[in-house]
Protein backbone atom coordinates (compact mmCIF):
# COMPACT_ATOMS: atom_id res chain seq x y z
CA UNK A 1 103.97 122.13 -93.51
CA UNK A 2 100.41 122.31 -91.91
CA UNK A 3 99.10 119.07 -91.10
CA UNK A 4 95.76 120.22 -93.11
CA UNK A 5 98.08 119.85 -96.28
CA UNK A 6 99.75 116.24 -95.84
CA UNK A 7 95.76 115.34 -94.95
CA UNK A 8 94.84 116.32 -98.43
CA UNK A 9 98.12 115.07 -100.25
CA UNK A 10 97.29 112.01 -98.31
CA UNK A 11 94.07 111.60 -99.94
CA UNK A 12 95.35 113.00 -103.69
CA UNK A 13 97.90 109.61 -102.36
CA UNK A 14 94.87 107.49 -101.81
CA UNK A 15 92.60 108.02 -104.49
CA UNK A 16 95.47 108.01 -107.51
CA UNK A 17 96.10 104.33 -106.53
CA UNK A 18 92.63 103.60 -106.47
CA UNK A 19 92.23 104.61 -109.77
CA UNK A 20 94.63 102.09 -111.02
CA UNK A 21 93.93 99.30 -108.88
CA UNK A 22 91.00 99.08 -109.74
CA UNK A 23 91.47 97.08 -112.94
CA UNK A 24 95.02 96.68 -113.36
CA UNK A 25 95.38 92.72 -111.39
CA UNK A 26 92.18 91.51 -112.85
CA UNK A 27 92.33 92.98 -116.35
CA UNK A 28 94.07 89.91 -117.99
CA UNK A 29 90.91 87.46 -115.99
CA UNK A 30 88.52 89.72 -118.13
CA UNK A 31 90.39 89.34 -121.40
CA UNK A 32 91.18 85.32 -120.97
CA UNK A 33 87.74 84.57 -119.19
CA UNK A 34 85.23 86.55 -120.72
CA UNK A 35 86.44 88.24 -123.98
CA UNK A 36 89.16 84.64 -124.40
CA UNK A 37 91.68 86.58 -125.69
CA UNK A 38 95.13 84.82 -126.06
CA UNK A 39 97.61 84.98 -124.12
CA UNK A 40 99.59 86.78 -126.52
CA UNK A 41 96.72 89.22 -127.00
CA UNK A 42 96.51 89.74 -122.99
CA UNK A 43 100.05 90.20 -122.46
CA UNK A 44 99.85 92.94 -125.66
CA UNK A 45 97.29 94.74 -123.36
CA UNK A 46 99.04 94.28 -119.90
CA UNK A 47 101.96 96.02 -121.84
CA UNK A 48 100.16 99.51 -122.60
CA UNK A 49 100.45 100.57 -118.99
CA UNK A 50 104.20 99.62 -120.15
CA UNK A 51 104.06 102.17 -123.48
CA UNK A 52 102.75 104.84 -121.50
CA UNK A 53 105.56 104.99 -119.33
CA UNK A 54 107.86 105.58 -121.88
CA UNK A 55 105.45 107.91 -123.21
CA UNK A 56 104.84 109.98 -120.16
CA UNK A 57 108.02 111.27 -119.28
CA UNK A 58 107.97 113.39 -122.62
CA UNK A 59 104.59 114.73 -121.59
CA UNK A 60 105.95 115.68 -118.17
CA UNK A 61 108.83 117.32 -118.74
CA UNK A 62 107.47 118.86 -122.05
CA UNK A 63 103.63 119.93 -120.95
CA UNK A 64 102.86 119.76 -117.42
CA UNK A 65 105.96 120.98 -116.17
CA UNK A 66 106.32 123.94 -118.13
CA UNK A 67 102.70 125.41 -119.50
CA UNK A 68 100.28 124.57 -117.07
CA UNK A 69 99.66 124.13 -113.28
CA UNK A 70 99.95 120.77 -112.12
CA UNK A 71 96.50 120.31 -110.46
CA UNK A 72 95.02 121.53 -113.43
CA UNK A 73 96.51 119.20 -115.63
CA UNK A 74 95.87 115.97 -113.41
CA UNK A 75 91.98 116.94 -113.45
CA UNK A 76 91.83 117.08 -117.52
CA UNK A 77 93.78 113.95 -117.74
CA UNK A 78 91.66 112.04 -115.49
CA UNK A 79 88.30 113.16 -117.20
CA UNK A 80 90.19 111.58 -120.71
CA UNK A 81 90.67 108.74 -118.27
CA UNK A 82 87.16 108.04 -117.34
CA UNK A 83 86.05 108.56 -120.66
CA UNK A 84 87.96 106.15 -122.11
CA UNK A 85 87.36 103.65 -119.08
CA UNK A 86 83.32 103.96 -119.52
CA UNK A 87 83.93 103.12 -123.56
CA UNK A 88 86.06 100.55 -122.86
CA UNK A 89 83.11 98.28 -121.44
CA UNK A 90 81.01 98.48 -124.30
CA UNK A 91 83.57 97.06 -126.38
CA UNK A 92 84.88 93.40 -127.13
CA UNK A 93 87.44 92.90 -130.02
CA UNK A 94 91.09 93.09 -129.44
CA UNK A 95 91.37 96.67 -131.57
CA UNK A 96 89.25 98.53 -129.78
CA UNK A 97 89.89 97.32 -126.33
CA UNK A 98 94.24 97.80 -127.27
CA UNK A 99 93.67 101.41 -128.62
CA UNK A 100 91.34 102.14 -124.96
CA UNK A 101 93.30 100.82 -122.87
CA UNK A 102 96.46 102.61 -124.46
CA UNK A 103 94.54 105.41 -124.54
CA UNK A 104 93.53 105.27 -120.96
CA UNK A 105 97.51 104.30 -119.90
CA UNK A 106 98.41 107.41 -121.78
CA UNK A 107 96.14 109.48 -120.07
CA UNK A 108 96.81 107.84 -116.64
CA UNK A 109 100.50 107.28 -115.99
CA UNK A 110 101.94 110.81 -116.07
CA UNK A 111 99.72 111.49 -113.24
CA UNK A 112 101.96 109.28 -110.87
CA UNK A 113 104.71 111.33 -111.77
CA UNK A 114 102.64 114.49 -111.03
CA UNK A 115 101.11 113.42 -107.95
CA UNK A 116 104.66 112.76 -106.32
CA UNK A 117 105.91 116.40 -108.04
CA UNK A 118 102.45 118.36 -106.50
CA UNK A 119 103.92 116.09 -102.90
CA UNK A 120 107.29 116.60 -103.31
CA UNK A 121 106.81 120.39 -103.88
CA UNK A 122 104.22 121.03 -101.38
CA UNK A 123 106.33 119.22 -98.32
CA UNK A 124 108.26 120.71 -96.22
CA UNK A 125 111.21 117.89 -95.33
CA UNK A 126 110.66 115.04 -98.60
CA UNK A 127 112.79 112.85 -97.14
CA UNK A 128 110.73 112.89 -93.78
CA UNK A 129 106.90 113.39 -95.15
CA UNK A 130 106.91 111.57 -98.56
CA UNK A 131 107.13 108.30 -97.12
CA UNK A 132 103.76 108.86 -94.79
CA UNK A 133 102.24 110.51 -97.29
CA UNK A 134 102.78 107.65 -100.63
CA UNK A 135 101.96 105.07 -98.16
CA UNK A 136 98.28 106.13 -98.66
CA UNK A 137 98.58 105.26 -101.78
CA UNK A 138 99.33 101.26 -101.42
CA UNK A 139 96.37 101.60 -98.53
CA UNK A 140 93.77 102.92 -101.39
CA UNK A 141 95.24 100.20 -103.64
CA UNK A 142 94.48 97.85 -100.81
CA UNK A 143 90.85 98.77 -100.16
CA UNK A 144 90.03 98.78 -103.96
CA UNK A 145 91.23 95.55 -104.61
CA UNK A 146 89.17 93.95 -101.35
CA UNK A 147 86.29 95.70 -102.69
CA UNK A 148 86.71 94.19 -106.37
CA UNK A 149 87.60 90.74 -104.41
CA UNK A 150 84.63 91.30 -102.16
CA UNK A 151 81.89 92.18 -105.07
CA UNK A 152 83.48 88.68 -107.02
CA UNK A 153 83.57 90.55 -110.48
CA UNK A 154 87.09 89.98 -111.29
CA UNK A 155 86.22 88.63 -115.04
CA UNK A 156 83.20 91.75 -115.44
CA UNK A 157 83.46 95.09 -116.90
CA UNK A 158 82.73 96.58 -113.14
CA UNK A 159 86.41 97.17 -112.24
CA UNK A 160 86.39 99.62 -115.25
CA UNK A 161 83.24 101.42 -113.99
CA UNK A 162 84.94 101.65 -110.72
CA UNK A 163 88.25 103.14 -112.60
CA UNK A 164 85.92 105.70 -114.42
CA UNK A 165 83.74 106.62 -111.81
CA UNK A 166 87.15 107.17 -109.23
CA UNK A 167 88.75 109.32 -111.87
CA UNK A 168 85.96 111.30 -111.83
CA UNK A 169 86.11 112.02 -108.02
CA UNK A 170 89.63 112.16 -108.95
CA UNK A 171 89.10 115.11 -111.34
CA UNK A 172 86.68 116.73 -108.97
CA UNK A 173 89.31 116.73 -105.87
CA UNK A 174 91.87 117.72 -108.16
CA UNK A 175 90.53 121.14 -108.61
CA UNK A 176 88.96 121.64 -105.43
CA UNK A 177 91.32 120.24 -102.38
CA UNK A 178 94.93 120.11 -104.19
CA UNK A 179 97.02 123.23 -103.81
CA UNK A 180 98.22 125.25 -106.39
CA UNK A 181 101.37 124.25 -108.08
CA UNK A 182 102.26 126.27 -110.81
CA UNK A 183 104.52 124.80 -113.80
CA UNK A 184 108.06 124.44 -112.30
CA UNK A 185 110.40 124.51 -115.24
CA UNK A 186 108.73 127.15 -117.27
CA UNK A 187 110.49 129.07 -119.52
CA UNK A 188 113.66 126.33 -119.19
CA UNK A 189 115.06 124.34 -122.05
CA UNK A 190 114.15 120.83 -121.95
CA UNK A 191 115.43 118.22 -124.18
CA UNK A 192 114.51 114.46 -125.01
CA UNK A 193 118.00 113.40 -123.44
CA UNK A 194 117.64 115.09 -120.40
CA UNK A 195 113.71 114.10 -120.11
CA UNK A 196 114.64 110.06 -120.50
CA UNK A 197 117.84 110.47 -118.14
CA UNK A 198 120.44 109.62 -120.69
CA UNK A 199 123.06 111.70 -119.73
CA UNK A 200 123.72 108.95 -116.97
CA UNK A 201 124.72 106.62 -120.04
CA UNK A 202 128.31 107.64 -118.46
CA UNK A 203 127.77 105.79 -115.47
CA UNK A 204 127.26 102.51 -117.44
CA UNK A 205 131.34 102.75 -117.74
CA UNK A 206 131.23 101.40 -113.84
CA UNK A 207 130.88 97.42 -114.51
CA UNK A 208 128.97 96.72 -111.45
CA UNK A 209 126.44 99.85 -112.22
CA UNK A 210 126.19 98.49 -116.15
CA UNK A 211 125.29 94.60 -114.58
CA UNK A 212 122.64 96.36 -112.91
CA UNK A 213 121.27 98.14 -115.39
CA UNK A 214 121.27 94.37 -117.37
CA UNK A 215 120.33 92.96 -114.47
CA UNK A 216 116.69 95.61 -113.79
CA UNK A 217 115.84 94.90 -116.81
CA UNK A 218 115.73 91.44 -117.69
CA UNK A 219 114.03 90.99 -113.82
CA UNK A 220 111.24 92.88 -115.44
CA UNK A 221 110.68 89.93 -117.48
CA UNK A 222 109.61 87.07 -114.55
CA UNK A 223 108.02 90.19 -112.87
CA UNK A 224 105.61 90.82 -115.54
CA UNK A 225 104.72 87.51 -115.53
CA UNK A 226 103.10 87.92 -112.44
CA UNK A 227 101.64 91.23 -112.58
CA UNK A 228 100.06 89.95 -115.89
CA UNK A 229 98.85 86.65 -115.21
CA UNK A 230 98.63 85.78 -111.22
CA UNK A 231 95.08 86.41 -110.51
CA UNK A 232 93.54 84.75 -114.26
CA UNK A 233 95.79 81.79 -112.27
CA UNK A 234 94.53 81.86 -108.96
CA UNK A 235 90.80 82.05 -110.67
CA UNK A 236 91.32 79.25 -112.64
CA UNK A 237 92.47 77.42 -109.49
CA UNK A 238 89.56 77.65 -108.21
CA UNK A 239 91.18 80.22 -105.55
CA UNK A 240 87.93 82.16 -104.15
CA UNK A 241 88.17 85.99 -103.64
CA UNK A 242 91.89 85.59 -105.68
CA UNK A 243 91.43 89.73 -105.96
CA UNK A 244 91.24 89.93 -102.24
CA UNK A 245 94.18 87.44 -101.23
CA UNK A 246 96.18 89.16 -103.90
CA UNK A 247 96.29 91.97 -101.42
CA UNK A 248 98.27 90.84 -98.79
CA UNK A 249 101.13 91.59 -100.97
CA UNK A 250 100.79 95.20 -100.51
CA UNK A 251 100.46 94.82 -97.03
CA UNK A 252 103.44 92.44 -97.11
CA UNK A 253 105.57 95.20 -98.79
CA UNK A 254 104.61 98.05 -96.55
CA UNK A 255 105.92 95.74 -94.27
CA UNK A 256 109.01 95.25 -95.76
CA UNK A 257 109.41 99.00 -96.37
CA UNK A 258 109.59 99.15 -92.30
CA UNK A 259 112.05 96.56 -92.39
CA UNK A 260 114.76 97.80 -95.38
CA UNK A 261 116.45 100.05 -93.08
CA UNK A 262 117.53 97.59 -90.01
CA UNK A 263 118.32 95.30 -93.29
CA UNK A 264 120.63 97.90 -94.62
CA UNK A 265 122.73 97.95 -91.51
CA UNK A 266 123.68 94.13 -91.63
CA UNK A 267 124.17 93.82 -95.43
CA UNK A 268 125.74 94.52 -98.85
CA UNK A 269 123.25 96.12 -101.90
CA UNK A 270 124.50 92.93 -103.61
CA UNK A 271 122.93 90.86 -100.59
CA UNK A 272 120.00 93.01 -100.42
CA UNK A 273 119.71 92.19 -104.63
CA UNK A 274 120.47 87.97 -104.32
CA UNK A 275 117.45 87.86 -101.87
CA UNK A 276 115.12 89.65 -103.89
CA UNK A 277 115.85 87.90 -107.16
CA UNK A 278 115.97 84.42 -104.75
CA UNK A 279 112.53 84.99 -103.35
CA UNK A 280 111.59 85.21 -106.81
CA UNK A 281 112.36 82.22 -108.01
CA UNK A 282 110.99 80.73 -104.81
CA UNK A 283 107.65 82.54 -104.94
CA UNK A 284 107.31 80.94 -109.30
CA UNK A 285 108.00 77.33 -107.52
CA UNK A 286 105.16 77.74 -105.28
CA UNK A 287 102.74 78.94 -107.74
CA UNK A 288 103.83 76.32 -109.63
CA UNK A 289 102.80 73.81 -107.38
CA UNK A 290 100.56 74.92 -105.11
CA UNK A 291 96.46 74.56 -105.26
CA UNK A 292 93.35 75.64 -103.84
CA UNK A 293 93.16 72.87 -101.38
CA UNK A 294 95.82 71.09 -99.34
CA UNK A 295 98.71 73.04 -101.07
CA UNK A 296 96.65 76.77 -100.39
CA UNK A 297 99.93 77.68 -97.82
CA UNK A 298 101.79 77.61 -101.18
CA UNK A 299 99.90 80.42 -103.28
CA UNK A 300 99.45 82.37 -99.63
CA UNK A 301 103.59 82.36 -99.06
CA UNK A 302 104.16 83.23 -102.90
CA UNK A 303 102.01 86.43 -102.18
CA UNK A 304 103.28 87.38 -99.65
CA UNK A 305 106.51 87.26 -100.37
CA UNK A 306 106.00 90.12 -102.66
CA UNK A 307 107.13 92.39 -99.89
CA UNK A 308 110.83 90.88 -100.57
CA UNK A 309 110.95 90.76 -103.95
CA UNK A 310 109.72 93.95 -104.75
CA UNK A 311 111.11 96.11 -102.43
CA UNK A 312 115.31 93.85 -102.14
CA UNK A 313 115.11 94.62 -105.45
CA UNK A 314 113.58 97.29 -107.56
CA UNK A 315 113.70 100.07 -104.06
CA UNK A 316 116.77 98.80 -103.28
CA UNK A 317 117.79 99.43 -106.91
CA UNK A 318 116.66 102.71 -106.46
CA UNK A 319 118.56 103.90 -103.41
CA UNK A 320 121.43 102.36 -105.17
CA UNK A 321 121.40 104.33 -108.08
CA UNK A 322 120.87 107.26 -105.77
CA UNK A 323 123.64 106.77 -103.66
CA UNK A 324 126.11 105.61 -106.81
CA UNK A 325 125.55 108.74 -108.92
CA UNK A 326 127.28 111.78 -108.85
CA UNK A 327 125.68 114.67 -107.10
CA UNK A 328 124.44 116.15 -110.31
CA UNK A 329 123.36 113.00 -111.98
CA UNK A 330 120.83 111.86 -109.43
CA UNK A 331 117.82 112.91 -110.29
CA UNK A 332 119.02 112.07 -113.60
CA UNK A 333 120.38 108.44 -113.08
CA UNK A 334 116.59 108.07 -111.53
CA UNK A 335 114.85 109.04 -114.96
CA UNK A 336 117.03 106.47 -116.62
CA UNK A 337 116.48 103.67 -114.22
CA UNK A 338 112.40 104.06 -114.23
CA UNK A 339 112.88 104.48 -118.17
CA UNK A 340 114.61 101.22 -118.33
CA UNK A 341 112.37 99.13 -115.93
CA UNK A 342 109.10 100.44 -116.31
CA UNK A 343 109.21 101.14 -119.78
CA UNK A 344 111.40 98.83 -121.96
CA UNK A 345 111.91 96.28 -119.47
CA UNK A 346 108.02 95.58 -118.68
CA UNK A 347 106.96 96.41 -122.23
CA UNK A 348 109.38 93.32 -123.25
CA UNK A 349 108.04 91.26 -120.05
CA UNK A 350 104.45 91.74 -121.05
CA UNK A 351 104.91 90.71 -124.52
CA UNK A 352 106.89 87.55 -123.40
CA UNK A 353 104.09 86.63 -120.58
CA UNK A 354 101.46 86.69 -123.27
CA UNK A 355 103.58 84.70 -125.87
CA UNK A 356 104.43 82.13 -123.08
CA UNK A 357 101.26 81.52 -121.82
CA UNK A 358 99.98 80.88 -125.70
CA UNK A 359 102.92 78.07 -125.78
CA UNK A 360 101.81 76.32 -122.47
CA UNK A 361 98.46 75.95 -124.00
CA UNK A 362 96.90 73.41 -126.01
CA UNK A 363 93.57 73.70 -127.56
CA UNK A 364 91.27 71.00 -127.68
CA UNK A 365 89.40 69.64 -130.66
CA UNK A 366 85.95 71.33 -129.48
CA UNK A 367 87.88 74.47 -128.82
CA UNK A 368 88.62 74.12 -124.70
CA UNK A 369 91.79 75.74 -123.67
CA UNK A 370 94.08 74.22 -121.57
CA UNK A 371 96.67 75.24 -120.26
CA UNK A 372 100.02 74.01 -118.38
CA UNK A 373 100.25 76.72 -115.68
CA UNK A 374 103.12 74.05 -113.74
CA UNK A 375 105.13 74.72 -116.48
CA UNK A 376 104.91 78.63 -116.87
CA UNK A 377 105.18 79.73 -113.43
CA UNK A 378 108.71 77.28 -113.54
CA UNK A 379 109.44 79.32 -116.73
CA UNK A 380 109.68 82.38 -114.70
CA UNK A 381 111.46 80.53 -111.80
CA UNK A 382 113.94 79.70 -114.38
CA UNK A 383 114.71 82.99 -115.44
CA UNK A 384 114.61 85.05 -111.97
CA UNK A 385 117.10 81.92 -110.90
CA UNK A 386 119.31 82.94 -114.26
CA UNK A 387 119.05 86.42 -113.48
CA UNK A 388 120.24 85.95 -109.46
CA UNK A 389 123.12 84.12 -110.91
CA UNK A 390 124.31 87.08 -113.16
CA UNK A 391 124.11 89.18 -109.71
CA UNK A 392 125.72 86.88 -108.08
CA UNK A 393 128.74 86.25 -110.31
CA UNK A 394 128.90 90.02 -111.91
CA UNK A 395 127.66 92.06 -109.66
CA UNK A 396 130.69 92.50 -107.01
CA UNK A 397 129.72 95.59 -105.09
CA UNK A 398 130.65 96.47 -101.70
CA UNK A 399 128.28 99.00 -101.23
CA UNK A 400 125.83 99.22 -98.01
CA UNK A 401 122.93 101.61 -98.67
CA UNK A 402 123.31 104.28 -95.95
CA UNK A 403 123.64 108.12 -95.93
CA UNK A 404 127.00 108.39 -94.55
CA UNK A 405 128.40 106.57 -97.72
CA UNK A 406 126.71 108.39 -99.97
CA UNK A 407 128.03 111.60 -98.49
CA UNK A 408 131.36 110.07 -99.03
CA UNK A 409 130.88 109.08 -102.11
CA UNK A 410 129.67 112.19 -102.84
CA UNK A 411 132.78 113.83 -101.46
């Protein structure tokens, strides 16, 4: 593949993550801070981006992969985008912001699947150039969120103008720079089973693949609460540039990325799992005790140690599931697991964040919230430490992520 090519996939990489890091850590600091939504209300919001995933994958595999060429598609979505981002500032009750954001999410989240399908059908070797080529995306995540961190406008409607303005650019580069990639299942029969990735319901008759099913989603739950609720924290905290610290966990998991394969040699996918779901619980314990003064090395740790406890657990889930499942169930099995996670599993997560952080809070006779952070961010220690348990005592695996097993699985 010419080296022009990855270049430009690069960039498609760079500016799709852009896009959505541009609002989606300091979203919940708007709606607490400046609109003072409720928790429950926040969480409600947070969860769209959760809707449209189980949304998406009907749109995929039922309109962009069959009527239309994919570049084309990903520049009309992002226009829908931007128009909805660029609304969504002049508004301020909980209707109208819910129905933009969902409409935004909905507009928004089948393009991740169709910028790795335009990569993925462009590259030569996927296995070899994918990884170079998505790693531009967590960089453009990166820069956005220094720049929102930077400009100090974490509880404004800026990070939306930033959204619409790089969907925009987005649409514009779409049709321009992206090559063409005509509709790849066109004229196939496609149905809502095979879309979701439920024909690899038969592989929840394996226990230990069934207590990881049970196990990806419920870990969606403590996960959410972070995603959701981590930088209206660190604000309150008084943590300065919270947007920009939150950062290093990106840079934490590209590191870990580097790492998983020297880990992979030297332990189980159930020992991968335990220290994903352990660094968990560890990271909630130091947000729930750390500060913005003395105890700062507490909230800088739990950050970083996103690296761990994203990638032990929800990658290594994936290359689990990949190297479990039958040869024709892969790409199947796959479609299942994102279904469960991203969708059900984070939709449920967001609405429990939100409903949590209502109960920690207690409302003051001239209306000042307050509200027991100490006691949420233990909530969520509780449950990954739950969750790590199940793992530990149901999850009995053997199984070391690594191609020559999967070939003889596979056999």
């Amino acid at each position: 593949m010419p080296a022009f090519v990855k270049t430009r996939l690069g960039a498609m990489m760079f500016l799709e993550y852009v896009v959505w890091g541009s609002w989606y850590v300091t979203i919940t600091t708007y709606l607490t801070s400046t609109l003072h939504f409720s928790g429950t209300q926040a969480g409600a919001v947070f969860g769209t981006a959760s809707v449209a995933s189980l949304v998406s994958p009907f749109f995929v595999g039922l309109v962009a992969d069959r009527f239309f060429a994919t570049e084309r598609v990903m520049a009309v979505l992002y226009v829908l985008g931007a128009i909805c981002m660029f609304a969504l500032t002049k508004v301020t009750t909980f209707a109208s912001v819910y129905a933009l954001v969902l409409a935004f999410c909905l507009c928004y989240f089948p393009t991740i699947a169709l910028t790795n399908s335009i990569t993925m059908q462009q590259v030569t070797s996927p296995g070899r150039d994918f990884p170079p080529i998505r790693v531009m995306g967590t960089i453009g995540w990166i820069v956005i969120q220094n720049i929102v961190g930077f400009m100090r406008v974490e509880a404004t409607t800026t990070p939306f103008m930033l959204a619409a303005a790089s969907s925009i650019v987005m649409a514009i580069y779409s049709l321009v720079a992206l090559p063409h990639t005509p509709p790849r299942a066109k004229g196939q029969k496609v149905t809502a089973r095979s879309i979701l990735g439920l024909d690899a319901l038969v592989m929840m008759k394996q226990r230990d693949f069934a207590v990881f099913v049970i196990a990806s989603v419920l870990a969606c739950i403590p996960l959410t609460f972070y995603y959701s609720f981590t930088n209206p924290y660190l604000n309150d905290a008084g943590v300065v540039n919270a947007a920009n610290k939150m950062t290093l966990a990106q840079i934490s998991e590209i590191a870990m990325m580097l790492l998983m394969p020297v880990i992979f040699r030297i332990t189980t996918v159930r020992g991968i799992l335990l220290m994903g779901l352990g660094a968990w619980a560890v990271r909630y314990g130091l947000l729930a005790y750390g500060d913005a003064g003395a105890k700062m090395w507490m909230f800088y740790i739990a950050i970083l140690l996103h690296g761990v406890c994203y990638d032990f657990f929800f990658v290594a889930g994936q290359l689990y599931t990949d190297q479990v499942a039958p040869p024709h169930f892969r790409s199947t099995a796959q479609g299942f697991i994102s279904f469960v996670t991203y969708g059900v599993g984070m939709l449920i997560g967001s609405l429990l964040s939100g409903s949590a952080l209502d109960y920690f809070t207690t409302r003051a006779a001239d209306g000042t919230l307050t509200r027991n952070w100490t006691s949420f961010w233990l909530s969520s220690a509780t449950m990954s430490f739950a969750i790590m348990l199940l793992v530990l005592l149901f999850f009995r695996t053997s199984v070391r992520i690594g191609a020559g097993q999967r070939q003889a699985e596979a056999a």
